[in-house]
PDB file of N, CA and C in Angstrom:
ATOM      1  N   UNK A   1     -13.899  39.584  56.008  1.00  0.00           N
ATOM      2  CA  UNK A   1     -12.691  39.973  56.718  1.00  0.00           C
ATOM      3  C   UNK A   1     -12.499  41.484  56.589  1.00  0.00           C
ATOM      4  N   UNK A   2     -11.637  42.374  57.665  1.00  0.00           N
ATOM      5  CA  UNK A   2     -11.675  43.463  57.567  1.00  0.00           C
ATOM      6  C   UNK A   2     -10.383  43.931  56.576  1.00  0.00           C
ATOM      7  N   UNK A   3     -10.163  45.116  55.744  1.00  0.00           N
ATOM      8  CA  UNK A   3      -9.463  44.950  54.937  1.00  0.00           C
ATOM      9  C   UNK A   3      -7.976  45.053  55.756  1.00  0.00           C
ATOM     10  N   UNK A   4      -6.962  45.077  55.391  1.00  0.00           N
ATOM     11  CA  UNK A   4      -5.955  45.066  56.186  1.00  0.00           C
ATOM     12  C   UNK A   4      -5.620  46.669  56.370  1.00  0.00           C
ATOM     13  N   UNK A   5      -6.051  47.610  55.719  1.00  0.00           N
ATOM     14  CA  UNK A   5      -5.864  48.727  56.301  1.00  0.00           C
ATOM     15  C   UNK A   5      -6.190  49.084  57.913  1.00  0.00           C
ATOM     16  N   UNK A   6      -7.459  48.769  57.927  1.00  0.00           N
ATOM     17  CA  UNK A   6      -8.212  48.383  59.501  1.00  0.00           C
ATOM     18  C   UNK A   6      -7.668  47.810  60.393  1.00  0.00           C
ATOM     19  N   UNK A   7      -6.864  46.830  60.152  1.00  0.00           N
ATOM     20  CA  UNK A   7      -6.517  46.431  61.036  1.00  0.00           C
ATOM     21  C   UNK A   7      -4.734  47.183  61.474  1.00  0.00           C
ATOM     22  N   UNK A   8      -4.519  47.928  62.497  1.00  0.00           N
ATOM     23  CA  UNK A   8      -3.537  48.984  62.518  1.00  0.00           C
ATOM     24  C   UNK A   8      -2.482  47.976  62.839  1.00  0.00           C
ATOM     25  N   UNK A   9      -1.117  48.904  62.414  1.00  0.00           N
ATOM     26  CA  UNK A   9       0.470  47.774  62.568  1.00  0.00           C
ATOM     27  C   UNK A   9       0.819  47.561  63.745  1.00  0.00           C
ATOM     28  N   UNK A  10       0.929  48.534  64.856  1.00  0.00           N
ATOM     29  CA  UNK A  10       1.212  48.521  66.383  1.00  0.00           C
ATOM     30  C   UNK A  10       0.252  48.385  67.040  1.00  0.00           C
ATOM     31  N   UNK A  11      -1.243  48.537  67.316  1.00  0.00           N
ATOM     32  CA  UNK A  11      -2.125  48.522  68.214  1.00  0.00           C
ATOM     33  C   UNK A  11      -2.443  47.199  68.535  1.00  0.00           C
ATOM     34  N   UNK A  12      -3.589  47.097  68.971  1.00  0.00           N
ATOM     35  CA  UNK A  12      -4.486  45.907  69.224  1.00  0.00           C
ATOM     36  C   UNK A  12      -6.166  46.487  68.555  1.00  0.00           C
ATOM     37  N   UNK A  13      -6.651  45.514  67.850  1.00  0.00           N
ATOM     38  CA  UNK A  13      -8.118  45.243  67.106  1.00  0.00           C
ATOM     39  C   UNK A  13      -8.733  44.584  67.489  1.00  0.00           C
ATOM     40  N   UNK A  14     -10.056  44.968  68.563  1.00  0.00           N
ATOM     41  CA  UNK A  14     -10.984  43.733  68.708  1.00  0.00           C
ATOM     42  C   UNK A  14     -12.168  44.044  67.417  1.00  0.00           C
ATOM     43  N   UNK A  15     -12.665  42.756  66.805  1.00  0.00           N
ATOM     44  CA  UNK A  15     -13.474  42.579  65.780  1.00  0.00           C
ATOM     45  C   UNK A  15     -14.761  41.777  66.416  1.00  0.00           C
ATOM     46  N   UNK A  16     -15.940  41.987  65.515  1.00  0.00           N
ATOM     47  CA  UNK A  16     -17.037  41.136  66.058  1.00  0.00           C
ATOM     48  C   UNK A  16     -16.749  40.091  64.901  1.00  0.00           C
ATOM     49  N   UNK A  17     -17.293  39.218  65.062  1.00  0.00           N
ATOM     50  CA  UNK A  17     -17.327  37.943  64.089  1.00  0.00           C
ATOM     51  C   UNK A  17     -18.785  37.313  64.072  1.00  0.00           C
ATOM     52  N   UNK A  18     -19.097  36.960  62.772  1.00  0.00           N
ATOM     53  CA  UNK A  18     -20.258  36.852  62.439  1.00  0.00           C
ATOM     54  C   UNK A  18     -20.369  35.070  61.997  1.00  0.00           C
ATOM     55  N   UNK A  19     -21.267  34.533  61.766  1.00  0.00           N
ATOM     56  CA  UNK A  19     -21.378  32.857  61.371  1.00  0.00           C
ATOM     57  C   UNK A  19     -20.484  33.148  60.182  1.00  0.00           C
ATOM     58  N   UNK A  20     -20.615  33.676  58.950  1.00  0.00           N
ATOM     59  CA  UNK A  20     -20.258  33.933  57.715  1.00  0.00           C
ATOM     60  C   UNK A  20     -18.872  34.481  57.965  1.00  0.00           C
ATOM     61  N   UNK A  21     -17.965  34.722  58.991  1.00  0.00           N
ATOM     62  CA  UNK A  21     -16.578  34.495  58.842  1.00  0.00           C
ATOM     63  C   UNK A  21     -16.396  36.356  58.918  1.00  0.00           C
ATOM     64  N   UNK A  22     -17.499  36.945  58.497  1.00  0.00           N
ATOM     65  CA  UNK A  22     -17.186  38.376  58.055  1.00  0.00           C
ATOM     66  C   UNK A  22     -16.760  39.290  59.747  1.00  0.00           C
ATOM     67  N   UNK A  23     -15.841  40.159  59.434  1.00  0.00           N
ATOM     68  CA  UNK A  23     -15.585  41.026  61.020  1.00  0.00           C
ATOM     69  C   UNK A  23     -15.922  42.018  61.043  1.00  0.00           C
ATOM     70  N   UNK A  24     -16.294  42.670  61.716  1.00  0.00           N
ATOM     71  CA  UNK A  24     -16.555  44.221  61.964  1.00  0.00           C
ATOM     72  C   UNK A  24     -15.930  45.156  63.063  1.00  0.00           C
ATOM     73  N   UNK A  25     -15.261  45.827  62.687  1.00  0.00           N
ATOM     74  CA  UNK A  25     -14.335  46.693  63.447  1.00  0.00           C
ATOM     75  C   UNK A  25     -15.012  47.007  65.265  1.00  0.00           C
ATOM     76  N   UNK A  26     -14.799  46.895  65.955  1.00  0.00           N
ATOM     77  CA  UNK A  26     -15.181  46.813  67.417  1.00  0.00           C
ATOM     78  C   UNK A  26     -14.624  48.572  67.885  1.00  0.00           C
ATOM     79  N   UNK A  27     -13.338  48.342  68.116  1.00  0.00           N
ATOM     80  CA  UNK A  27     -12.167  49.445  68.468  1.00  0.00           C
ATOM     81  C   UNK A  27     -10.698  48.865  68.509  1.00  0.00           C
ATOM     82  N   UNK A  28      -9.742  49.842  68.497  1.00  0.00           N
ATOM     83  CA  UNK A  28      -8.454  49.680  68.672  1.00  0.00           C
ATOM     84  C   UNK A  28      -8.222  50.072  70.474  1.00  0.00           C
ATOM     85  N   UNK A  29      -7.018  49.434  70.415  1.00  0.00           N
ATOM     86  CA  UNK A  29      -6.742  49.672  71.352  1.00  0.00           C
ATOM     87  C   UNK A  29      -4.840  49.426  71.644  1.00  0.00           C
ATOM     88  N   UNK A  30      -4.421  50.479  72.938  1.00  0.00           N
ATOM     89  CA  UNK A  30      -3.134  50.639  72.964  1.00  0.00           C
ATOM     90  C   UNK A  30      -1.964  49.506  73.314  1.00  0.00           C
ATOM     91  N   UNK A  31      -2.992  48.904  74.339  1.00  0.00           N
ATOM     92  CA  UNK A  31      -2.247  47.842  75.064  1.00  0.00           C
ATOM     93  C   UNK A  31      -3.284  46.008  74.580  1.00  0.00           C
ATOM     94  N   UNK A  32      -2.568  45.116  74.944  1.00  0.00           N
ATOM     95  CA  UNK A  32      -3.081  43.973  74.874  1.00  0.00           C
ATOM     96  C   UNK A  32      -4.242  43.579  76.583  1.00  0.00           C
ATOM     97  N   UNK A  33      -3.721  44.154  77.155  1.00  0.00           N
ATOM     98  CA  UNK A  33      -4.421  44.072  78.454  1.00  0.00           C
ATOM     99  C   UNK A  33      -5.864  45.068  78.188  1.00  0.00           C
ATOM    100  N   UNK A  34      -6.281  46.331  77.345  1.00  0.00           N
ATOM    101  CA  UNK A  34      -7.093  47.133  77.291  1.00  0.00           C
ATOM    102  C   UNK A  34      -8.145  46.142  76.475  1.00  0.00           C
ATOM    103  N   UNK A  35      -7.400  45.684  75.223  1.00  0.00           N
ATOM    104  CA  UNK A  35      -7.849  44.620  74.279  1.00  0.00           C
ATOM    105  C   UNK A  35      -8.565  43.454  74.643  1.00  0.00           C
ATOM    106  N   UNK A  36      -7.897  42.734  75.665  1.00  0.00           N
ATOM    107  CA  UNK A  36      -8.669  41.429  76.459  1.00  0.00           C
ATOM    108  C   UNK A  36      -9.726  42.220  77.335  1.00  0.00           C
ATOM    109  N   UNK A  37      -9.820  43.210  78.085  1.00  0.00           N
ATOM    110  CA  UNK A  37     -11.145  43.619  78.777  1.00  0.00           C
ATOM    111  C   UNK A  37     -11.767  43.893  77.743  1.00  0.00           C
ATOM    112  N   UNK A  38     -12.173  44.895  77.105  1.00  0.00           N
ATOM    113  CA  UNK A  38     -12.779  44.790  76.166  1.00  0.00           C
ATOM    114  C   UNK A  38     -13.667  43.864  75.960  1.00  0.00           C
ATOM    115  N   UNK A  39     -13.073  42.940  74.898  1.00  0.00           N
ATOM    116  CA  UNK A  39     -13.263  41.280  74.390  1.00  0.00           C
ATOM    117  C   UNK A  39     -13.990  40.854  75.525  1.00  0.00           C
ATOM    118  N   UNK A  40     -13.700  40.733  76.655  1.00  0.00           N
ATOM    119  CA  UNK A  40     -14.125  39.828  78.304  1.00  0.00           C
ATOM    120  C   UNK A  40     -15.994  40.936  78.313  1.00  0.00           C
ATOM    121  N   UNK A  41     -15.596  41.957  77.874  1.00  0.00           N
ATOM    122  CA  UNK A  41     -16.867  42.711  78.292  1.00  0.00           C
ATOM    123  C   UNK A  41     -17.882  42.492  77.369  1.00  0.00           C
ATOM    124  N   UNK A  42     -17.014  42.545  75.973  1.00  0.00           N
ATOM    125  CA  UNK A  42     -18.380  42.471  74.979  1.00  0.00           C
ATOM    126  C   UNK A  42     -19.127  41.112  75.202  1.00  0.00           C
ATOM    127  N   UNK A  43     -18.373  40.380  75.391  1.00  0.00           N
ATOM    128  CA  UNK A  43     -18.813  38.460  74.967  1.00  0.00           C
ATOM    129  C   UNK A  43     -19.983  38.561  76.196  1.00  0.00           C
ATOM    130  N   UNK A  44     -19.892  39.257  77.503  1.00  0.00           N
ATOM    131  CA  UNK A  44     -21.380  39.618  78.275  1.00  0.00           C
ATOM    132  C   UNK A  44     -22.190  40.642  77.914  1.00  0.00           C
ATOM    133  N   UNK A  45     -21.790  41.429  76.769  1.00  0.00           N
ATOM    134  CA  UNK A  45     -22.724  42.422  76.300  1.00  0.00           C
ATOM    135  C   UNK A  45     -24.114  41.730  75.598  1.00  0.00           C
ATOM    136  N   UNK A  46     -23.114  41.446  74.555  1.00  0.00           N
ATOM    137  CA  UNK A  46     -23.500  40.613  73.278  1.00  0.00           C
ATOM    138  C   UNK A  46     -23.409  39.526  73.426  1.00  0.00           C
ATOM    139  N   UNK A  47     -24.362  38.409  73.934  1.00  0.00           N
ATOM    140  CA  UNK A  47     -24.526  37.091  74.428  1.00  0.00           C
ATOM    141  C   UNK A  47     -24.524  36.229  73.037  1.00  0.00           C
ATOM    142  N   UNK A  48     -24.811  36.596  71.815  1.00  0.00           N
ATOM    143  CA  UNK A  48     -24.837  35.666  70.692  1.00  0.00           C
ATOM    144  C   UNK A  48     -23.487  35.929  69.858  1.00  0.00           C
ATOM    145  N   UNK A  49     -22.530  36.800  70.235  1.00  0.00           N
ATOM    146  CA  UNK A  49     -21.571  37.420  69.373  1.00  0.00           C
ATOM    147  C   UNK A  49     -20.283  36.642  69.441  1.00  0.00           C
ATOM    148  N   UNK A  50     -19.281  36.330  68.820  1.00  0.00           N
ATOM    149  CA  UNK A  50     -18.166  36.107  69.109  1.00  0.00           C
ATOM    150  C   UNK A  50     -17.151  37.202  68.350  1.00  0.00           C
ATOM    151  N   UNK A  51     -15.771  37.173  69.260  1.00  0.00           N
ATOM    152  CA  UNK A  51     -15.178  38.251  68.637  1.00  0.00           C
ATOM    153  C   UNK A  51     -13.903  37.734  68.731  1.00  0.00           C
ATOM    154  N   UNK A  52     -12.832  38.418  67.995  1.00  0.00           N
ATOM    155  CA  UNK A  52     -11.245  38.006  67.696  1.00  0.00           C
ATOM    156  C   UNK A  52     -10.688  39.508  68.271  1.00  0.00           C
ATOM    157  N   UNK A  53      -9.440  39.289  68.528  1.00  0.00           N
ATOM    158  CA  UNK A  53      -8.556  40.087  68.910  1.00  0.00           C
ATOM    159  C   UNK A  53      -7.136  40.157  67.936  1.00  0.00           C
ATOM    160  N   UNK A  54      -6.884  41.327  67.361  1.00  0.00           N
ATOM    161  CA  UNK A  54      -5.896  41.187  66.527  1.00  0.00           C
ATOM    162  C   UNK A  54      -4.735  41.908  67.011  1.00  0.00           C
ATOM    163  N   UNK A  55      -3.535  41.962  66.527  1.00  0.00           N
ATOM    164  CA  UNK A  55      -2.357  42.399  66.848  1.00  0.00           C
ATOM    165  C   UNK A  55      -1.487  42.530  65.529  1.00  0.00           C
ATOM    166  N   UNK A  56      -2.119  43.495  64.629  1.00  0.00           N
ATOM    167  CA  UNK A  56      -1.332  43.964  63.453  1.00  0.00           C
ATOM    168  C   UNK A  56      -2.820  42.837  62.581  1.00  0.00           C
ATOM    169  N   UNK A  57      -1.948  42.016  61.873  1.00  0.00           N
ATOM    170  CA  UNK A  57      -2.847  41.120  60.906  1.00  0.00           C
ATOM    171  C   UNK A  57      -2.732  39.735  61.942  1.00  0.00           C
ATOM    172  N   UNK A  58      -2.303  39.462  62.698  1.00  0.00           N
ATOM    173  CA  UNK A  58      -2.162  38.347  63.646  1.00  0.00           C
ATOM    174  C   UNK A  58      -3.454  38.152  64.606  1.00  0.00           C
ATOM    175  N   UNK A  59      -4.402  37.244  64.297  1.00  0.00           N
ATOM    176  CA  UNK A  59      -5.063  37.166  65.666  1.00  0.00           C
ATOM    177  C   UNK A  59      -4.598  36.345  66.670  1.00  0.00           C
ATOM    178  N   UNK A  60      -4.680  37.161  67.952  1.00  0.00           N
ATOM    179  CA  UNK A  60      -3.783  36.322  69.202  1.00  0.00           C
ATOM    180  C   UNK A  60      -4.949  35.955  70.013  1.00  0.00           C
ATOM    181  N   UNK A  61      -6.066  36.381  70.329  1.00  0.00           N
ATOM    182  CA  UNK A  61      -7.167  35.782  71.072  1.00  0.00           C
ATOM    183  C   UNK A  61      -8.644  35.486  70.168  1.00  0.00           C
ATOM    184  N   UNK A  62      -9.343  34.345  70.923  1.00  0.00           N
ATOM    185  CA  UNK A  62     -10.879  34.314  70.599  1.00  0.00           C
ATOM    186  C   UNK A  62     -11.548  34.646  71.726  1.00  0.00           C
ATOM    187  N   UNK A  63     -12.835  35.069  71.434  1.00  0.00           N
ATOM    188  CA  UNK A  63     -13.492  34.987  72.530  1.00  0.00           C
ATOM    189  C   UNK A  63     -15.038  34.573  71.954  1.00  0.00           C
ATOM    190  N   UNK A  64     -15.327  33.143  72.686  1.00  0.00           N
ATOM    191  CA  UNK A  64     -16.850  33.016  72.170  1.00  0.00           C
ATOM    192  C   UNK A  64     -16.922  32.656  70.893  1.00  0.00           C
ATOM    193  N   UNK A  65     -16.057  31.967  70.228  1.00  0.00           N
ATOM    194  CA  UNK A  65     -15.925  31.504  68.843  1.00  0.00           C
ATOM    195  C   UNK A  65     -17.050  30.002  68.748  1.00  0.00           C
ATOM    196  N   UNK A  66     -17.105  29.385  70.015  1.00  0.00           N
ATOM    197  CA  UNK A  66     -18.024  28.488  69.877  1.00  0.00           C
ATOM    198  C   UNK A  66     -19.212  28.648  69.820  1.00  0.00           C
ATOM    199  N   UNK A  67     -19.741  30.014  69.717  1.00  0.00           N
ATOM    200  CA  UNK A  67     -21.120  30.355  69.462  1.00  0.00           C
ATOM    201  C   UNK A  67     -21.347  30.353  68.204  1.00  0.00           C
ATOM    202  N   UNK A  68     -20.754  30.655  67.784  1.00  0.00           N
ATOM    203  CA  UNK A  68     -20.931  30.133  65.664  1.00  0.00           C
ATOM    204  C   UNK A  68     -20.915  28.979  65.109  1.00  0.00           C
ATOM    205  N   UNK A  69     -21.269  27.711  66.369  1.00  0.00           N
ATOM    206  CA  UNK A  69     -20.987  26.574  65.629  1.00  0.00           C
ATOM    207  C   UNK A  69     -22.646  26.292  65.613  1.00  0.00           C
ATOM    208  N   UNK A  70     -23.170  25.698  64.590  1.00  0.00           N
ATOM    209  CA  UNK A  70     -24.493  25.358  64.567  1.00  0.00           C
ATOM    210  C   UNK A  70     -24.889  24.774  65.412  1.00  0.00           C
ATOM    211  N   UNK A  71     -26.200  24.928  65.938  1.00  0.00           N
ATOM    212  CA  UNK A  71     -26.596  23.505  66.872  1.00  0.00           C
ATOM    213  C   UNK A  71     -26.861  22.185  66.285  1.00  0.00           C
ATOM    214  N   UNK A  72     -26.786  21.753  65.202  1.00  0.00           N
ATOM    215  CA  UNK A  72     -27.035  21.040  64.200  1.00  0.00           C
ATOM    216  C   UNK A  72     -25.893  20.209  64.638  1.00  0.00           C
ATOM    217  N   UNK A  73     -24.286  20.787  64.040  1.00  0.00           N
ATOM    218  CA  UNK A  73     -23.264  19.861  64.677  1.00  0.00           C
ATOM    219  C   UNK A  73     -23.127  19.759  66.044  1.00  0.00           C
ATOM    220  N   UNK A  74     -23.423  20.405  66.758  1.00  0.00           N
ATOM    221  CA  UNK A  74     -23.100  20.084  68.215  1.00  0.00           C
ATOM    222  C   UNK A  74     -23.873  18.894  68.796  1.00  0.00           C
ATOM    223  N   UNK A  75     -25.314  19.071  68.112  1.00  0.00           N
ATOM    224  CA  UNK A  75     -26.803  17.900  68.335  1.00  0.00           C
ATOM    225  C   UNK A  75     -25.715  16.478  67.506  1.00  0.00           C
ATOM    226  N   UNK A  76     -25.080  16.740  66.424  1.00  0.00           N
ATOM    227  CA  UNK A  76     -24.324  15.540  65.748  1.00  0.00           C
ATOM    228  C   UNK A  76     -23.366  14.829  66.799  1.00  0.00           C
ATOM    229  N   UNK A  77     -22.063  16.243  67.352  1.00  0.00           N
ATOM    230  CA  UNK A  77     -21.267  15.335  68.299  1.00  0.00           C
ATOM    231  C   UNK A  77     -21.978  14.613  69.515  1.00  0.00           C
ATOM    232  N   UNK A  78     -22.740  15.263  69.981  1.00  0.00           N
ATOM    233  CA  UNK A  78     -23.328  14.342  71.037  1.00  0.00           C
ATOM    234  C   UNK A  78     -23.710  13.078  70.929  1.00  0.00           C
ATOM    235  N   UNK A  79     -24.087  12.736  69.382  1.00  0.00           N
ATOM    236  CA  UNK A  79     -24.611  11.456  69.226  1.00  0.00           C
ATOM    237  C   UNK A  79     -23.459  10.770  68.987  1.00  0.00           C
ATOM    238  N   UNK A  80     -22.311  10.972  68.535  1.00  0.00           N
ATOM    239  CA  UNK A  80     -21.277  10.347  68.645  1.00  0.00           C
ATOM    240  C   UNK A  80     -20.634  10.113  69.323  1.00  0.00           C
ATOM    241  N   UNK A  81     -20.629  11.034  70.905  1.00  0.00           N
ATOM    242  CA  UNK A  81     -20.125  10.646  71.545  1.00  0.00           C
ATOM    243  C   UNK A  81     -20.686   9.846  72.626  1.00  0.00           C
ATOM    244  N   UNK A  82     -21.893   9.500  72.516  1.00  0.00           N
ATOM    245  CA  UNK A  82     -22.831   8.400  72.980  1.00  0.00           C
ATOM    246  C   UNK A  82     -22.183   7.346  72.752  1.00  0.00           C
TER     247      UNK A  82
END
């Protein structure tokens, strides 16, 4: 996680997110609308990446969070839902 200094009190924070939960600072940004393009752009940059959007210590968006799920469980739900 990023420490909470990083993450600023008024702006917006998009973070990359890694399998292991860990974030890495992306950019800030002024508005929530600058924040979601962003986010909308990286997730086609970076095809394996998922990223969060923060708002102080609050995350208000995901983007692409289902790419961190193993294929292992996903190969599991399918068989269950057979």
């Amino acid at each position: 996680m990023l420490e909470s200094g990083q993450k600023n009190g008024g702006g917006h924070t998009l973070v990359r997110v890694d399998e292991s939960g860990n974030e890495e600072l992306v950019g800030t940004f002024a508005t929530f609308s600058e924040g979601w393009a962003e986010g909308q752009h990286m997730v086609h940059t970076e095809p394996e990446a998922a990223f969060s959007l923060y708002r102080g210590k609050r995350r208000i968006a995901r983007f692409c969070h289902h790419r961190l799920t193993s294929n292992d469980a996903t190969a599991l739900l399918d068989t269950l839902v057979l």
